[in-house]
Protein backbone atom coordinates (compact mmCIF):
# COMPACT_ATOMS: atom_id res chain seq x y z
CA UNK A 1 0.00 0.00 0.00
CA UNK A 2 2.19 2.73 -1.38
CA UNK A 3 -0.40 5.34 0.21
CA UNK A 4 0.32 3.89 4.26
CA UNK A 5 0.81 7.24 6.07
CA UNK A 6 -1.40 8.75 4.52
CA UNK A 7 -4.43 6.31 5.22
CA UNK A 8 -2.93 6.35 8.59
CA UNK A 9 -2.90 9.40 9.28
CA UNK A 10 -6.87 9.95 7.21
CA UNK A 11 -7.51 7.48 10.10
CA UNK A 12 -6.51 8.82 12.92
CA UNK A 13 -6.59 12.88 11.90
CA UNK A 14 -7.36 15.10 14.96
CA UNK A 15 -9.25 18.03 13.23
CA UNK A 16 -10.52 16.65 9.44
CA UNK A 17 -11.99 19.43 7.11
CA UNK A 18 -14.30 16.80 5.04
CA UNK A 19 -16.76 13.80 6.19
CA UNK A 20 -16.78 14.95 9.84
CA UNK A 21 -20.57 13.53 10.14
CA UNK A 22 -20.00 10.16 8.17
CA UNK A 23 -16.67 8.85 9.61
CA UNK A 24 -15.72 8.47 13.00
CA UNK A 25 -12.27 8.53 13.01
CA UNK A 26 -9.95 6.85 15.77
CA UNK A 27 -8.14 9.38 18.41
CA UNK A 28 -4.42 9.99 17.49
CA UNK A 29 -3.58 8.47 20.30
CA UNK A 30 -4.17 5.29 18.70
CA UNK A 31 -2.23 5.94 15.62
CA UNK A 32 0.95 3.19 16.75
CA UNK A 33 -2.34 0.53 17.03
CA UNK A 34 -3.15 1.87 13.90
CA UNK A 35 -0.33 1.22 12.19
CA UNK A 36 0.13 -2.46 13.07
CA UNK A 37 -4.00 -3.05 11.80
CA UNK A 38 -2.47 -1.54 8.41
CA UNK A 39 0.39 -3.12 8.67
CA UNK A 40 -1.05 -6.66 9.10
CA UNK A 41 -3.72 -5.90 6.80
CA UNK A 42 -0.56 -5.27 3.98
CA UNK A 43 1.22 -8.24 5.18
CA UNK A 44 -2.57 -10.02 4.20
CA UNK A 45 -3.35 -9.14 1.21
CA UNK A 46 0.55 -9.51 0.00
CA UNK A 47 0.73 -13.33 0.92
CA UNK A 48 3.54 -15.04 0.99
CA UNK A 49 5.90 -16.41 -1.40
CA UNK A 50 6.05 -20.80 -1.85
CA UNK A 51 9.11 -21.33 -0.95
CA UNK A 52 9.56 -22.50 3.49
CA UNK A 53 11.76 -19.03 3.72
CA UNK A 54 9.21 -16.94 2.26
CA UNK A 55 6.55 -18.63 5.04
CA UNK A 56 8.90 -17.87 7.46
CA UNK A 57 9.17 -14.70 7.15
CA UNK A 58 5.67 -13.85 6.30
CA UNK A 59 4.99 -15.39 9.72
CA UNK A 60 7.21 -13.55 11.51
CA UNK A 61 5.76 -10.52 10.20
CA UNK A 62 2.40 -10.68 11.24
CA UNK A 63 1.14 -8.24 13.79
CA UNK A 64 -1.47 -9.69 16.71
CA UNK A 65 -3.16 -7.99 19.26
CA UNK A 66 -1.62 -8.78 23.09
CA UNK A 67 -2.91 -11.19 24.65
CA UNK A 68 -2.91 -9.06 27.82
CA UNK A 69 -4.95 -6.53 26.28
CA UNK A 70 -6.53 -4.68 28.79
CA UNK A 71 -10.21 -4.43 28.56
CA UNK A 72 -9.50 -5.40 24.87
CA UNK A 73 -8.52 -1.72 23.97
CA UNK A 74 -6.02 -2.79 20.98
CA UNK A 75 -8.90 -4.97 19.80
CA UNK A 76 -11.57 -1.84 19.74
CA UNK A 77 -9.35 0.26 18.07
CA UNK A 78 -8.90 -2.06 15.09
CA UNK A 79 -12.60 -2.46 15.18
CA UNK A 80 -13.08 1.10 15.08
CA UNK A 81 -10.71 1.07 12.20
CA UNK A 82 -12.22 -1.35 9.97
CA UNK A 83 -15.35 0.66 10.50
CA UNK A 84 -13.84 3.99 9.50
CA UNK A 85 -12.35 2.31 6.19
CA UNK A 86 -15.22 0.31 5.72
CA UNK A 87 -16.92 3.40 5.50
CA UNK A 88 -14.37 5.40 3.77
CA UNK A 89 -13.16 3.14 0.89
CA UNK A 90 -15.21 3.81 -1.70
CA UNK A 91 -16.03 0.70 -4.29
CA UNK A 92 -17.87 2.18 -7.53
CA UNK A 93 -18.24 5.62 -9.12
CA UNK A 94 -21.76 5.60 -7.78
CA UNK A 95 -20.87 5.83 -4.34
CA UNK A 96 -19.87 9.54 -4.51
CA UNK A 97 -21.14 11.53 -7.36
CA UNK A 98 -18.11 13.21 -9.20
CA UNK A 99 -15.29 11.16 -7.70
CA UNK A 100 -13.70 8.21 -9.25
CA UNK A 101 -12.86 5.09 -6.81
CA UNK A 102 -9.06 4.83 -5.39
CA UNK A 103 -8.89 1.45 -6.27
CA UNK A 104 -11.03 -1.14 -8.35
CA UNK A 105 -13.53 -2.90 -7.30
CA UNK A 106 -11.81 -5.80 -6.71
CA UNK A 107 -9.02 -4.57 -5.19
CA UNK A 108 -11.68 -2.72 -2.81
CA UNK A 109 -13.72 -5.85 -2.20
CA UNK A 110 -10.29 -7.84 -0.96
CA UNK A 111 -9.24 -4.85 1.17
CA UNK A 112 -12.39 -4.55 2.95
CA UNK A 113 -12.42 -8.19 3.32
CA UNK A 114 -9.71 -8.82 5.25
CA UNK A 115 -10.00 -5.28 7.04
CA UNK A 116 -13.05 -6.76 8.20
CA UNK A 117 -11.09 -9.80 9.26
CA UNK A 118 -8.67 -8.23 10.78
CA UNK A 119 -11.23 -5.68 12.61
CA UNK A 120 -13.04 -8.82 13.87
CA UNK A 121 -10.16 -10.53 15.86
CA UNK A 122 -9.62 -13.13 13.48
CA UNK A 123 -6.06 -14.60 12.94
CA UNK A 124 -5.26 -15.70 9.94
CA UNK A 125 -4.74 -19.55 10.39
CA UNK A 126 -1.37 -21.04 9.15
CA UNK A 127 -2.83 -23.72 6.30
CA UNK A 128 -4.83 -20.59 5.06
CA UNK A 129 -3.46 -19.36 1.77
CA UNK A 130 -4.06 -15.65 1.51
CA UNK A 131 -4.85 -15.50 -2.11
CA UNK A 132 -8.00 -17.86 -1.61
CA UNK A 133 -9.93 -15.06 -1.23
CA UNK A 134 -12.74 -14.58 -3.45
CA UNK A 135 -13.06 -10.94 -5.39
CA UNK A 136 -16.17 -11.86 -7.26
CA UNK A 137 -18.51 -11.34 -3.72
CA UNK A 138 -19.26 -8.62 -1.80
CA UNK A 139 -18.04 -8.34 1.73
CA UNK A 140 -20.55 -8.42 4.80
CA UNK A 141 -21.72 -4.97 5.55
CA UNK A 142 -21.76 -6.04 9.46
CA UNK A 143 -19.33 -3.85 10.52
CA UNK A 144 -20.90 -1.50 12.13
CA UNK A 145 -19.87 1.93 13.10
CA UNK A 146 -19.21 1.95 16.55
CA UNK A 147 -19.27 5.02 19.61
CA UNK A 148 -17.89 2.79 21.90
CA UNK A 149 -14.48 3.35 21.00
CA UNK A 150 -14.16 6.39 22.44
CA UNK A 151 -10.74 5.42 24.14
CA UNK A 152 -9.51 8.01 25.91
């Protein structure tokens, strides 16, 4: 994702000048929590190459949420995350009059999916190939936008 600090800091920005009332962004506080949901969301969608190296370091790469998470904090903010993207990203022309998508629809329907993935809690399990995922469907709409991560 050649556009990472940017969606970062999109995100997690303090004082935004558009979609204030649509988006609930996450407090810049959160931004290093951020960062590893984007992170592991790259790391995803990238896969891994076949060789055992290539596993190996794909593994070692991947970013989880601490098991000692207090109050499962880390785990809200990449909820709230996934929410603001899921909200953000936009899929077709359609979606906003005027504006052409950043990325095609394909590409926007894998994102999402695995944002939504990732959002959810769910680790990617080793025999899991991360190409397997399937662009011709939609993703589930069920992440919802949340005022519970207000995480100060």
């Amino acid at each position: 994702m050649s556009n990472h600090l940017d969606v970062l800091h999109d995100v997690t920005n303090p004082s935004p000048l558009t979609q204030v009332d649509e988006l609930q962004r996450v407090p810049e506080c959160y931004r290093p929590q951020v960062d590893m949901m984007l992170r592991e969301t790259i790391r995803r969608l990238w896969g891994r190459g076949p060789g055992p190296e290539d596993f190996a370091l794909w593994q070692s790469l991947e970013e989880r949420i601490d098991e000692n998470d207090p109050g499962g904090e880390m785990q809200a903010v990449w909820g709230a995350t996934a929410a603001y993207l899921d909200g953000r990203v936009q899929r077709t022309p359609e979606q906003k009059a005027g504006r052409e998508p950043e990325m095609s629809l394909a590409a926007s329907t894998a994102f999402l999916q695995v944002v939504t993935e990732i959002g959810s809690g769910r680790r990617l399990e080793v025999e899991e190939v991360p190409t397997r995922w399937n662009l011709a469907i939609g993703i589930s709409t069920g992440a919802e936008k949340s005022s519970t991560c207000i995480l100060s």
